[in-house]
Protein backbone atom coordinates (compact mmCIF):
# COMPACT_ATOMS: atom_id res chain seq x y z
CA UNK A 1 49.41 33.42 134.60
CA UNK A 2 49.21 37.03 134.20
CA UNK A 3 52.57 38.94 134.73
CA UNK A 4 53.27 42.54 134.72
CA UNK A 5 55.08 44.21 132.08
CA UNK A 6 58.77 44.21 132.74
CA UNK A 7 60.90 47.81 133.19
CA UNK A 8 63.12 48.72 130.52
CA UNK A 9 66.42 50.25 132.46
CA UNK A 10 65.82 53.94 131.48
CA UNK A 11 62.58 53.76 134.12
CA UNK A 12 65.07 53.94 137.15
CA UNK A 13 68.21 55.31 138.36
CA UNK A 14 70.68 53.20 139.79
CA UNK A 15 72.83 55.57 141.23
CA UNK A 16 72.19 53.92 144.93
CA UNK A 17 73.35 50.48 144.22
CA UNK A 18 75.95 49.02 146.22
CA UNK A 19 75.91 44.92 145.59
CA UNK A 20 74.94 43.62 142.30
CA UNK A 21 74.30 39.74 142.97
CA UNK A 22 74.45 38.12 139.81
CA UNK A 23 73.64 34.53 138.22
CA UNK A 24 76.59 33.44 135.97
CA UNK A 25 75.72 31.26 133.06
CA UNK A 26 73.47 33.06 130.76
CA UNK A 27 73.97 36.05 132.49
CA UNK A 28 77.70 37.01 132.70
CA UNK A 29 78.83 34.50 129.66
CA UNK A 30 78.18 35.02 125.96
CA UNK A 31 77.60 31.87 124.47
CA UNK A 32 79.13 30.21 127.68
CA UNK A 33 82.17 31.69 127.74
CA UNK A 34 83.58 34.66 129.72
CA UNK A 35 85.16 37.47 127.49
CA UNK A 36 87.39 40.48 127.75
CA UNK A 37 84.28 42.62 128.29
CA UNK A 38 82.83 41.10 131.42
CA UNK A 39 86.63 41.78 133.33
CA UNK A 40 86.97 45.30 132.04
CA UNK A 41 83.23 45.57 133.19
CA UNK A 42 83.60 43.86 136.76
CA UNK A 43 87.00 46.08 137.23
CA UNK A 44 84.95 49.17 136.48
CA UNK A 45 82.35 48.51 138.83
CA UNK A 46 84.51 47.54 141.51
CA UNK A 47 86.49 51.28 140.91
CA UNK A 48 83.25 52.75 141.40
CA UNK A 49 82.15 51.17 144.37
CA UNK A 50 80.02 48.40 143.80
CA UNK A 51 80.72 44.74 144.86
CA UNK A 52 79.51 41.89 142.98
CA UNK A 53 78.97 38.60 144.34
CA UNK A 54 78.19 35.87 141.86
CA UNK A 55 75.04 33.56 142.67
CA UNK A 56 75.32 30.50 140.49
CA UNK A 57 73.70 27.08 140.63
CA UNK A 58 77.60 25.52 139.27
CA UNK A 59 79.55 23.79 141.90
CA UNK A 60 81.76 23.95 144.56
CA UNK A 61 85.00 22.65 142.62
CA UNK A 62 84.11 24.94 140.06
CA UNK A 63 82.89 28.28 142.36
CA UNK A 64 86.58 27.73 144.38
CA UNK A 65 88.49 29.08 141.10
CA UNK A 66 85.63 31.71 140.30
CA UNK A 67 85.88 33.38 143.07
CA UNK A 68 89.34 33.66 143.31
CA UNK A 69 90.12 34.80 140.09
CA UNK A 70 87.01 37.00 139.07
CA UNK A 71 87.16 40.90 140.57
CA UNK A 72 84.29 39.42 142.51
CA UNK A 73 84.08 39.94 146.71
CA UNK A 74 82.55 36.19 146.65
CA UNK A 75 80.14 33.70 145.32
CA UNK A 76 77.38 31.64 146.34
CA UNK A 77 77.00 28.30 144.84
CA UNK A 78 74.89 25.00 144.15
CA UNK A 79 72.09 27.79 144.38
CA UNK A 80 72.38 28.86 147.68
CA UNK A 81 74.09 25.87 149.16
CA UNK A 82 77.40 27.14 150.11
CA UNK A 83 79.80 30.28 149.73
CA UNK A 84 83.44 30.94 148.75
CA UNK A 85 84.47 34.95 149.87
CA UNK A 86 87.00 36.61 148.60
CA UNK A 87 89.24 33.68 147.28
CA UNK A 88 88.96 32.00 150.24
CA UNK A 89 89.53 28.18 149.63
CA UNK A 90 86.98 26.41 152.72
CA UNK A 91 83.53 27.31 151.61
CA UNK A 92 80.83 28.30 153.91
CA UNK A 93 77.70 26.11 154.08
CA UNK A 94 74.46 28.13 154.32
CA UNK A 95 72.91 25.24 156.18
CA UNK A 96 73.85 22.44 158.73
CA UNK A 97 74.09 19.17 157.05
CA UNK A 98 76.19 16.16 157.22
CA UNK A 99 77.44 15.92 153.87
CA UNK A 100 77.91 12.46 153.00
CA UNK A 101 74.64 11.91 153.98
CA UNK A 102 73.16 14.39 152.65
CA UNK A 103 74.72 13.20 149.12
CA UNK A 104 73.66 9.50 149.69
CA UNK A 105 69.86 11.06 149.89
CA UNK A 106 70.35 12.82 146.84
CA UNK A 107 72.30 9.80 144.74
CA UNK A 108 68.37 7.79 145.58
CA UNK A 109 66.18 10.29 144.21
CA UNK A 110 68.31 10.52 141.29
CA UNK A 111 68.15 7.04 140.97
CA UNK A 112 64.14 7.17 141.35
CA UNK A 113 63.96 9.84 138.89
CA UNK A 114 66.32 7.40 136.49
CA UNK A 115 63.92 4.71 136.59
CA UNK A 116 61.08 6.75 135.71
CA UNK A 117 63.13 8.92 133.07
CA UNK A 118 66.54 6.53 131.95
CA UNK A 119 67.95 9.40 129.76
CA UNK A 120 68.64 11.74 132.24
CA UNK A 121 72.45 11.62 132.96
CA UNK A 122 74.36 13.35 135.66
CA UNK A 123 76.38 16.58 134.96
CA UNK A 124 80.15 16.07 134.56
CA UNK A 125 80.98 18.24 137.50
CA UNK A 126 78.28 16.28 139.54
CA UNK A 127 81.19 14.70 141.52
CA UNK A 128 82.45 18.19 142.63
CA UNK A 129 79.24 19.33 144.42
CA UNK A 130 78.62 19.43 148.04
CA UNK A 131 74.46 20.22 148.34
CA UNK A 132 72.93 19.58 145.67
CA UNK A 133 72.86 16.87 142.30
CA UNK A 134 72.90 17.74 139.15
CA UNK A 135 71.53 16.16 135.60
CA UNK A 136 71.71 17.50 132.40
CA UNK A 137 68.76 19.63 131.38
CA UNK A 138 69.14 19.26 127.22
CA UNK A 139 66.05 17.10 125.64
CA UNK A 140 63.73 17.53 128.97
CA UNK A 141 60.82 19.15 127.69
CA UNK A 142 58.53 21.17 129.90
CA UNK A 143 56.32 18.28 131.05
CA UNK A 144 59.23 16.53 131.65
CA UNK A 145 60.40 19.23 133.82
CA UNK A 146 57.16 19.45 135.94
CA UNK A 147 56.75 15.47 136.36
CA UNK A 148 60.49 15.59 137.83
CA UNK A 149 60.24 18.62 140.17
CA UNK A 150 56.43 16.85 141.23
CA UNK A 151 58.55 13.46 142.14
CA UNK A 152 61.42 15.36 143.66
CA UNK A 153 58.84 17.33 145.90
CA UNK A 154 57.26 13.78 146.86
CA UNK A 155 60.40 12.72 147.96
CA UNK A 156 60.82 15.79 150.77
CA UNK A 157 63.53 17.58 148.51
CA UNK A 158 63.30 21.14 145.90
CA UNK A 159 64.41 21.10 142.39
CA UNK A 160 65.15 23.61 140.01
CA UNK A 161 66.69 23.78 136.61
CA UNK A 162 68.55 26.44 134.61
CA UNK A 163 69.80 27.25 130.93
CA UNK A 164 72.43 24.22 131.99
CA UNK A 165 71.74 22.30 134.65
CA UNK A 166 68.65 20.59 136.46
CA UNK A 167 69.09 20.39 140.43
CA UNK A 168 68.05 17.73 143.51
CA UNK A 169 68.31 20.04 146.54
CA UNK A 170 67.31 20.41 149.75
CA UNK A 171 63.41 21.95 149.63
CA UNK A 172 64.37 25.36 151.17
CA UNK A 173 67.66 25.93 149.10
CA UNK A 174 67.35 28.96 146.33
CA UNK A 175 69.81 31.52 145.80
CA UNK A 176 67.66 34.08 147.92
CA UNK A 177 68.07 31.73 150.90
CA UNK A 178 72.26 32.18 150.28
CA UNK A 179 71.63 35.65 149.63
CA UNK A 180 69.31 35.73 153.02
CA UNK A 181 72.53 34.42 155.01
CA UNK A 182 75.11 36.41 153.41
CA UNK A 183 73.51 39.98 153.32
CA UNK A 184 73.58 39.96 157.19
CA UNK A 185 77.50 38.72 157.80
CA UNK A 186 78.60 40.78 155.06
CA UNK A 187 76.42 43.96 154.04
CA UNK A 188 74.56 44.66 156.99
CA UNK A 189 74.96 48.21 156.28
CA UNK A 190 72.91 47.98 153.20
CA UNK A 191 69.37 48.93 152.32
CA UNK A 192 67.73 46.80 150.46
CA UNK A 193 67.77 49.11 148.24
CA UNK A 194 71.21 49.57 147.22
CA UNK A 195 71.14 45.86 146.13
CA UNK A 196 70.42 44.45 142.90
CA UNK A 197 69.61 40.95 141.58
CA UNK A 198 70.29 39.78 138.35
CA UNK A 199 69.56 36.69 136.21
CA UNK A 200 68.28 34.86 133.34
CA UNK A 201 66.44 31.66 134.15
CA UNK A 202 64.42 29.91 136.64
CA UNK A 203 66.89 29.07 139.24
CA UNK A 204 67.40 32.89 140.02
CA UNK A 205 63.56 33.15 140.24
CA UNK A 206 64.08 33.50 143.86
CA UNK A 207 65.29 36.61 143.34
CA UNK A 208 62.81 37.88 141.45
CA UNK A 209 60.71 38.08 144.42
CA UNK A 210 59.90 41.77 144.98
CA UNK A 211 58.74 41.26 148.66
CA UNK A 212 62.62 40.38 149.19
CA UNK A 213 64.58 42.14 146.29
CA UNK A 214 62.54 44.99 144.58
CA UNK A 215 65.55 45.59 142.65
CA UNK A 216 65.87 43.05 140.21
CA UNK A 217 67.65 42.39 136.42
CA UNK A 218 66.63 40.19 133.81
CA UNK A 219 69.08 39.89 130.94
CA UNK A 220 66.79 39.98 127.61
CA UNK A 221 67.49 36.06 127.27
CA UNK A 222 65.00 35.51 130.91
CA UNK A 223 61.91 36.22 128.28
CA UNK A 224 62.37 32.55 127.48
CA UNK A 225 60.97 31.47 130.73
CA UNK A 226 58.40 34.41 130.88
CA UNK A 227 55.22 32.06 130.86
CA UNK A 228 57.16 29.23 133.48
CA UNK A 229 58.16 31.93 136.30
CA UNK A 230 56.13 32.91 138.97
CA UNK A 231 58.44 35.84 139.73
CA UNK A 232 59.92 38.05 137.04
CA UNK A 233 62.41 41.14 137.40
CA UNK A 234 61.55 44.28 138.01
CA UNK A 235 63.80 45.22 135.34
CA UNK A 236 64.74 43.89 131.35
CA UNK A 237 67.93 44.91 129.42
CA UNK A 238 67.62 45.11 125.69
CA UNK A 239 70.55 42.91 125.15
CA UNK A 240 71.30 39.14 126.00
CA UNK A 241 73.25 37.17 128.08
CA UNK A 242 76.42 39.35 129.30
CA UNK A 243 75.94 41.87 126.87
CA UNK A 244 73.25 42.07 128.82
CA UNK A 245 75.11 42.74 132.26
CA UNK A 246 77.09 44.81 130.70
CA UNK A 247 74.50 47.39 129.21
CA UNK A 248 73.38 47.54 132.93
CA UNK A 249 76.50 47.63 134.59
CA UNK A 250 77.31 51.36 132.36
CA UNK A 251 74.16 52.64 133.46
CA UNK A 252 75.46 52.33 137.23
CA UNK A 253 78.78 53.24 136.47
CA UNK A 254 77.28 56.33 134.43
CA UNK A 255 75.17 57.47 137.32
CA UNK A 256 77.29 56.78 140.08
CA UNK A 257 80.04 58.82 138.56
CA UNK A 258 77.61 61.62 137.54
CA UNK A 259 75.58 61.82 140.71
């Protein structure tokens, strides 16, 4: 498909953002880890004025802890299933579903997908989730991926995968649909110009979209996934992963302090 060339950073200034919403893994980690950098950074940009709230496909269980402990005002996770703000410990579903029944729906099309692919093998913090169901995404190739997100769609539910993770989920979950229920409650103030998206793979292709955010990151690493995305960021950095973030988080510091 034919894609327009991406923005290097220098082509805007970002002295007008207000809420960076940010994937995590492969977008705040280097080489999956968190490091001294990306607190200093999320410190700074809090000082100047700027909230961050992390949208991640990882889990409940897992999302509880990052919220609370990250300079972050909240996260969204199981991409755009549920959010934790500020530290709070009861998450907020973005939709109305009965859980356990929900979960029962997603445990048989992972078993469908099983018998039509036996060496997919569900994520260790599988059993922490709330929306969605995860499987590893290592040794899927491309096809692979297509054939599974096909059968999922057959079966009346989305999928989506990441650098990580592959995800069952309902068909009208993303992280712009979290984003699309969060923005109202909590930044209604906002244009949607003061906020920024930011990620690195294809579950954060929702936010992409430029009809919804026409502000949008991708850390260098999203270049992977250049020829499997229908959306692509306004925007590129010239480094990877948090690096990445971070190289755009000086630029708004820069200009917000200058302006």
């Amino acid at each position: 498909m034919s894609q327009p060339p991406l923005k290097p950073l220098s082509d805007k200034t970002w002295e007008d953002i207000r809420l960076v919403a940010s994937d995590m893994d492969g977008t705040l980690t280097r080489e999956e880890k968190f490091d001294s950098e990306l607190f200093k950074t999320l410190s700074r940009l809090a000082a100047a004025g700027v909230d961050v709230l992390i949208t991640t496909g990882r889990s409940a269980g897992w999302v509880q802890a990052i919220a609370t402990y990250l300079p972050v005002v909240g996260a969204i996770a199981e991409n755009g299933g549920l959010l934790y703000w500020q530290g709070s410990v009861v998450p907020q579903l973005m939709s109305e579903i009965d859980i356990d029944e929900h979960r029962l729906q997603l445990s048989r099309v992972f078993e469908l997908l099983q018998s039509k692919f036996p060496q997919l093998k569900e994520s260790q913090d599988n059993r922490f989730r709330l929306t969605d169901w995860t499987f590893d995404v290592e040794g899927l190739s491309q096809n692979q991926l297509e054939q599974i997100e096909y059968i999922c769609q057959s079966e009346g539910f989305g999928f989506t995968y990441s650098t990580i993770q592959c995800h069952i989920k309902s068909l009208h979950q993303d992280k712009a649909f979290g984003l699309s229920k969060v923005i109202p409650q909590y930044f209604s103030k906002l244009k949607i110009e003061e906020i920024l998206t930011v990620g690195d793979s294809p579950n954060d292709e929702s936010m992409f979209n430029q009809e919804q955010f026409p502000v949008s990151v991708g850390v260098a690493n999203v270049l992977k996934y250049r020829d499997h995305l229908k959306y692509l960021p306004t925007y590129i950095t010239s480094k990877y992963e948090g690096e990445g973030f971070c190289e755009l988080a000086e630029l708004i510091i820069n200009h917000r302090q200058n302006r």
